[in-house]
N, C-alpha and C. Protein backbone atom coordinates (compact mmCIF):
# COMPACT_ATOMS: atom_id res chain seq x y z
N UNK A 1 1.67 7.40 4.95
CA UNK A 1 0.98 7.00 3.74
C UNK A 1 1.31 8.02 2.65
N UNK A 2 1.49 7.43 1.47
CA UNK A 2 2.12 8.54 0.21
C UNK A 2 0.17 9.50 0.23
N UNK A 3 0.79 10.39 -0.16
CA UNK A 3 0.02 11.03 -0.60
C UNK A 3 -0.89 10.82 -2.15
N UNK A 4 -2.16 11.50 -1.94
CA UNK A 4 -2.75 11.25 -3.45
C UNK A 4 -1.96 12.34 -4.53
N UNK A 5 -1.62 13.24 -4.19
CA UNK A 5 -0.55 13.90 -5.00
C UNK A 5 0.51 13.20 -5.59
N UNK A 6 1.04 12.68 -5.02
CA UNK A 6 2.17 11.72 -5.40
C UNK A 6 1.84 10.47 -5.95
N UNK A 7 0.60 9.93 -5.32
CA UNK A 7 0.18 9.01 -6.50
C UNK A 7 0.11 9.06 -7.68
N UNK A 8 -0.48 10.61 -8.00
CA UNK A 8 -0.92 11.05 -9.31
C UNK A 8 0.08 10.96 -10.24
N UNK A 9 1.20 12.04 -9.39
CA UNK A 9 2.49 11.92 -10.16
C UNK A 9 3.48 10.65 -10.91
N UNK A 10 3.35 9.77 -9.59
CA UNK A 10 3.74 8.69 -10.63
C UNK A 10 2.73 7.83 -11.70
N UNK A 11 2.14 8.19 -11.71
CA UNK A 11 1.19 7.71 -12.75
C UNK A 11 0.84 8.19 -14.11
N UNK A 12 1.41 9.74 -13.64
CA UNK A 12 0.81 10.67 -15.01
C UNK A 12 2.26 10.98 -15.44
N UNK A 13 3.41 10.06 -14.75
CA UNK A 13 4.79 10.78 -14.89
C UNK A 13 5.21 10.55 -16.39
N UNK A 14 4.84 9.34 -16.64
CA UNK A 14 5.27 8.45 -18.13
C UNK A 14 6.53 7.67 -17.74
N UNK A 15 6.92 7.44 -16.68
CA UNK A 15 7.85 6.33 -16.25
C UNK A 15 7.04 5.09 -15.81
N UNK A 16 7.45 4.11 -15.70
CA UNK A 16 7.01 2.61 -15.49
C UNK A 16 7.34 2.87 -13.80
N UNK A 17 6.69 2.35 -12.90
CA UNK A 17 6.83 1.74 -11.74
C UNK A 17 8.39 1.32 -11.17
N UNK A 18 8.86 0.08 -11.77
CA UNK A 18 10.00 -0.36 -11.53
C UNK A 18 11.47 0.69 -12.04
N UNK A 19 11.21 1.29 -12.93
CA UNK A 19 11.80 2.55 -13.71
C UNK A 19 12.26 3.59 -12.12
N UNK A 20 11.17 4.02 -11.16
CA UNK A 20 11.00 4.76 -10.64
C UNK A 20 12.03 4.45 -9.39
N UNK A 21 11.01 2.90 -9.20
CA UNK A 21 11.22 2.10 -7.80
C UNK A 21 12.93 1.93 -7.79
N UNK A 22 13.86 1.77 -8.80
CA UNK A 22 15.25 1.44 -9.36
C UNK A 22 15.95 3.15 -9.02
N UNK A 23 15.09 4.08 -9.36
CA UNK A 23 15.95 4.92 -8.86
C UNK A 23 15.86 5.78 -7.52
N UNK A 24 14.73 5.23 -6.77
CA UNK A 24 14.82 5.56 -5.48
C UNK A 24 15.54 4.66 -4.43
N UNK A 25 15.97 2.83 -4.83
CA UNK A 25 16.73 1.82 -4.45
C UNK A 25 15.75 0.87 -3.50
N UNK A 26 14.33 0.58 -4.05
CA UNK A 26 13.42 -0.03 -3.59
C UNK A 26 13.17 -0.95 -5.00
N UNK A 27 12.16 -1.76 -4.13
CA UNK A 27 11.73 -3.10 -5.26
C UNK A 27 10.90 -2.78 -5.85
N UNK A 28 10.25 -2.76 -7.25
CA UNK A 28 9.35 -2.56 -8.03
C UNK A 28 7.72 -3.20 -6.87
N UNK A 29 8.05 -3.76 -6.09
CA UNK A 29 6.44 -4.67 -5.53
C UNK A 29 6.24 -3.28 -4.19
N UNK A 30 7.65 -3.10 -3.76
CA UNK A 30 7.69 -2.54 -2.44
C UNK A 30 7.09 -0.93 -2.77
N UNK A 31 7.45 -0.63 -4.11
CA UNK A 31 6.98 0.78 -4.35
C UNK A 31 4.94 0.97 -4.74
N UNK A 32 4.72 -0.37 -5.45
CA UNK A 32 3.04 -0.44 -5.83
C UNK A 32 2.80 -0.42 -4.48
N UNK A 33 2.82 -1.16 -3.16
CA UNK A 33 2.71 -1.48 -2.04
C UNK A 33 2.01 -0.13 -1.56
N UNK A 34 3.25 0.68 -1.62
CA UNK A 34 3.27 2.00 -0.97
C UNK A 34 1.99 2.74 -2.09
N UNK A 35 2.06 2.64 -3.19
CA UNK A 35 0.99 3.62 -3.86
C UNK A 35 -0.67 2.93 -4.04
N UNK A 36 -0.48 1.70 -3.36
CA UNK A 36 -1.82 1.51 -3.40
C UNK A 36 -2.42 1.24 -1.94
N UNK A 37 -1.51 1.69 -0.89
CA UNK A 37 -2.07 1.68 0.29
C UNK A 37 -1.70 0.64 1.12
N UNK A 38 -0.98 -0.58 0.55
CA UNK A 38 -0.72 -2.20 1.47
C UNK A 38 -0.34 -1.81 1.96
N UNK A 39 1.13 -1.48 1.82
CA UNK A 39 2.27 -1.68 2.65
C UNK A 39 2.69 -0.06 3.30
N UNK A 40 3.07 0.45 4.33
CA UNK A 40 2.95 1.45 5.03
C UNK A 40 4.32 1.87 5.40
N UNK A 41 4.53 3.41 4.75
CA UNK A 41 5.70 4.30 4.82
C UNK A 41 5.73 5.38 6.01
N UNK A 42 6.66 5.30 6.67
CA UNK A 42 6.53 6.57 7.74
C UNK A 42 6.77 7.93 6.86
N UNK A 43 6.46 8.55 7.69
CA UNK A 43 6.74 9.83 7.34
C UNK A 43 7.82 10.33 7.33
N UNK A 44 8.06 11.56 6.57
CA UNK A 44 9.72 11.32 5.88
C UNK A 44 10.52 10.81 5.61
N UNK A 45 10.46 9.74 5.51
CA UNK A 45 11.18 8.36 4.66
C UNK A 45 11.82 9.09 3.19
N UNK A 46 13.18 8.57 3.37
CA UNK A 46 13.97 9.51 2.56
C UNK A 46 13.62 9.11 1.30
N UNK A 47 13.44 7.70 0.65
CA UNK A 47 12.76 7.09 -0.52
C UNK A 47 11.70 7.72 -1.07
N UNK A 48 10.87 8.01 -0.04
CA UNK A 48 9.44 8.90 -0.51
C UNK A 48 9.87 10.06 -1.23
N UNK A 49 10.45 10.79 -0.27
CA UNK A 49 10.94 12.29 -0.45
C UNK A 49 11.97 12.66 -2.00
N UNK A 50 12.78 11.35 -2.14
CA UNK A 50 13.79 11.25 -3.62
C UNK A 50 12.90 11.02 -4.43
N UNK A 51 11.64 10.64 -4.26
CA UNK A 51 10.44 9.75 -5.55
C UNK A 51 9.92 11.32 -5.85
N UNK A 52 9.77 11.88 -4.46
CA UNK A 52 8.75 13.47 -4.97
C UNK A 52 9.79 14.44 -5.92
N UNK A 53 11.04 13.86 -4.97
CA UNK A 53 11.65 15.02 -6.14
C UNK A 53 12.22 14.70 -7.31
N UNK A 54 12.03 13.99 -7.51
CA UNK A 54 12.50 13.52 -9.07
C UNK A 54 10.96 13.64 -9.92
N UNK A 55 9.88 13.37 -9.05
CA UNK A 55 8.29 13.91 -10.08
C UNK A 55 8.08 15.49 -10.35
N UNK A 56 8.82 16.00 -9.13
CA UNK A 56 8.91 17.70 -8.72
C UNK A 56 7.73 17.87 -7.88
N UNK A 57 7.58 17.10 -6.95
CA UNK A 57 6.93 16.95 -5.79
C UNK A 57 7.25 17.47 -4.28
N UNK A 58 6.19 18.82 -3.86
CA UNK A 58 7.35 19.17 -2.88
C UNK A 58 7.44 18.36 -1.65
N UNK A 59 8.38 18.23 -0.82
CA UNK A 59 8.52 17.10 0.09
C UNK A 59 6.88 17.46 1.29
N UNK A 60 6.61 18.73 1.29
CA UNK A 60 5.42 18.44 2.62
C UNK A 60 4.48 18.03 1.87
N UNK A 61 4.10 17.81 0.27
CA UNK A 61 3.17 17.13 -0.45
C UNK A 61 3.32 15.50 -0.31
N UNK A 62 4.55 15.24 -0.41
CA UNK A 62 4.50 13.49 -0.20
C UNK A 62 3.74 12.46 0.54
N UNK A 63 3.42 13.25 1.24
CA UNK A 63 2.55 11.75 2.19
C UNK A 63 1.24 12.68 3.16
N UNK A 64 0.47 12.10 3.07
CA UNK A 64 -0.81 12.14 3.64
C UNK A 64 -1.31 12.19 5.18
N UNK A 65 -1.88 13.18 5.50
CA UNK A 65 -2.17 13.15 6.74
C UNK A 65 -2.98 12.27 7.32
N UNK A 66 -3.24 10.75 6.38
CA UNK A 66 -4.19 9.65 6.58
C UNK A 66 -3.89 8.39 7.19
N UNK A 67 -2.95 8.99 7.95
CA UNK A 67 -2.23 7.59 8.90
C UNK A 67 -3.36 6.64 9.38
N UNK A 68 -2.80 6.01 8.78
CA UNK A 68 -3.69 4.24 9.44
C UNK A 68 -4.36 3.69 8.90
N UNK A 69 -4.91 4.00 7.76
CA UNK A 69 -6.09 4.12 7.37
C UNK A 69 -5.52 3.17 5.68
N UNK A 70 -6.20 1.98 5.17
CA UNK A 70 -5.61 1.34 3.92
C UNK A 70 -6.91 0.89 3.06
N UNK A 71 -7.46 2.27 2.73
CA UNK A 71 -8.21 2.15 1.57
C UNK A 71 -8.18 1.73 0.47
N UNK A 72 -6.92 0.91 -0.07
CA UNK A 72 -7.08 0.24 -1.16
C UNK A 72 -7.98 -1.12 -0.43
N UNK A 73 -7.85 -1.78 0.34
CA UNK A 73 -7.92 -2.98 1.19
C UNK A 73 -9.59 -2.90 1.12
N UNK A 74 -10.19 -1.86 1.64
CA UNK A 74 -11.67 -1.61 1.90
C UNK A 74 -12.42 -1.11 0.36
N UNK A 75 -11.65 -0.81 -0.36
CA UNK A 75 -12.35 -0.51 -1.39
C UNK A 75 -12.12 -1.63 -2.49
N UNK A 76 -11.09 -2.60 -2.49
CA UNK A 76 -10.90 -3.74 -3.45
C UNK A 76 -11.04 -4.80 -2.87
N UNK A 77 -11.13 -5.42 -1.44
CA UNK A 77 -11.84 -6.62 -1.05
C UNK A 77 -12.79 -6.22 -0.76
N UNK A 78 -13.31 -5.37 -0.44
CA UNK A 78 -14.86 -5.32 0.49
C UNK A 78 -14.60 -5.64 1.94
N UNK A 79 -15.71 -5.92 2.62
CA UNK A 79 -15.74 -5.84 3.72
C UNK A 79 -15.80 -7.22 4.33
N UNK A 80 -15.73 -8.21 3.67
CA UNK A 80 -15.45 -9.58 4.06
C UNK A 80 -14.14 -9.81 5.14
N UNK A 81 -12.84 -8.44 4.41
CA UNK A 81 -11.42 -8.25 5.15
C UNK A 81 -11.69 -7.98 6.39
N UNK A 82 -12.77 -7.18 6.72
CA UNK A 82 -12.61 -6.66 7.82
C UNK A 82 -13.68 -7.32 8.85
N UNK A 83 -14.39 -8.39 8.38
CA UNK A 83 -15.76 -9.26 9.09
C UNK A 83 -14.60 -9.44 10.39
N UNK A 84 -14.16 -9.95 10.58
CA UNK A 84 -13.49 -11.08 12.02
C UNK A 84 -13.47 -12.19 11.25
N UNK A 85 -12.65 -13.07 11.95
CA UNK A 85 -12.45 -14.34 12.22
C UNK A 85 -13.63 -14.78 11.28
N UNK A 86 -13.79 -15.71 11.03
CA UNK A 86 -15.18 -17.09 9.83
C UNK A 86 -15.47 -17.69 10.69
N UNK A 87 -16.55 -18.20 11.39
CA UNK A 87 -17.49 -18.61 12.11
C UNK A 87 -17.77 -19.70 11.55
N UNK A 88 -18.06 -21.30 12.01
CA UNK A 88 -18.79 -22.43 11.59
C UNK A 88 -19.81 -22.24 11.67
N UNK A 89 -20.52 -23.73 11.75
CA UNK A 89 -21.96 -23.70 12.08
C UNK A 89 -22.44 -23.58 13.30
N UNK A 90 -21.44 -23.79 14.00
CA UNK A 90 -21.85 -24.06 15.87
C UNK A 90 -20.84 -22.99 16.61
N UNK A 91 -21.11 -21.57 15.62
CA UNK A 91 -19.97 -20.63 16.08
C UNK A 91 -18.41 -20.72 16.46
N UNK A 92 -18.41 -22.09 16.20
CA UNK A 92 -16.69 -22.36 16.23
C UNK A 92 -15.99 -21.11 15.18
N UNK A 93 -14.58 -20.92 16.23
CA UNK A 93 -13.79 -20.01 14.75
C UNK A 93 -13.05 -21.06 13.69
N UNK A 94 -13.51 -20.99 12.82
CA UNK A 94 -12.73 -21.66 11.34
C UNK A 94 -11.13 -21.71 11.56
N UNK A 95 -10.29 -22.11 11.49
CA UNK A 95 -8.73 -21.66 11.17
C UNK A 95 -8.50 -22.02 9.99
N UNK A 96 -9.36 -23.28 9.45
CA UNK A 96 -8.12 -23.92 8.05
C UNK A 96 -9.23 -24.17 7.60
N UNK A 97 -9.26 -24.41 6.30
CA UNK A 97 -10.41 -25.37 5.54
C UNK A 97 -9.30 -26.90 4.90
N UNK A 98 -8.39 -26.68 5.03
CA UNK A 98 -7.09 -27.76 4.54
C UNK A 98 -7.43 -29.18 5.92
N UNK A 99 -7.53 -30.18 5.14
CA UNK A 99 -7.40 -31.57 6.30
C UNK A 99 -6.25 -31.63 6.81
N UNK A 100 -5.84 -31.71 8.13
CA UNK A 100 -4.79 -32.12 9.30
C UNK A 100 -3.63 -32.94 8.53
N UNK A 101 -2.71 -32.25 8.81
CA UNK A 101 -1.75 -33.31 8.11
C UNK A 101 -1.31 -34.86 9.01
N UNK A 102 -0.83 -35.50 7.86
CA UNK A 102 -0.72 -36.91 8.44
C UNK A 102 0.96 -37.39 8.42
C-alpha cells in the first residue's frame, strides 16, 4: 500500500495525476487506484519507487506498513461493503435484483 507520505506528495506536487501516472508508464485510473487505497501495490514495485523519486520521496517512505487493510472502501462506502451477502425476507441470499432473462 503507497504510503500517506507519498500520497501527500502527489497531491501537494502541482502535477496532475495522469501527468505523473505517464511518467512512471501506468494508467492515469491505475495510479488514483493505488493512492486511494482500491487497487493494491506490492512492495517495492519499481513504479512506486520512480513516482517517490521523481516527488523526492525516499524509497523506504513509499509504501506503508498497512498491508491489507483499504480504508478508502470503509471510510467512503460505509459499512454496508462489508455487511455480507443481502438477505431477503425469508433469509434467502439476494444475488440479483434484475428479472431472469428470457
Amino acid at each position: 500500500m503507497i504510503s500517506e507520505r507519498l500520497q501527500r506528495a502527489v497531491k501537494n506536487s502541482g502535477y496532475r495525476q495522469y501527468e505523473l501516472a505517464h511518467a512512471i508508464g501506468v494508467d492515469r485510473s491505475m495510479l488514483s487506484g493505488w493512492l486511494v487505497g482500491i487497487s493494491r501495490v506490492r512492495d517495492g514495485d519499481s513504479r512506486v519507487l520512480q513516482l517517490g523519486a521523481i516527488l523526492g520521496v525516499p524509497a523506504k517512505a513509499c509504501f506503508s506498513a498497512d498491508i491489507g487493510r483499504r480504508p478508502f472502501l470503509r471510510r467512503h462506502l460505509g459499512p454496508a461493503m462489508h455487511a455480507g451477502p443481502r438477505r431477503g425476507a425469508a433469509g434467502d441470499r439476494v444475488v440479483s435484483r434484475r428479472p431472469p432473462r428470457t
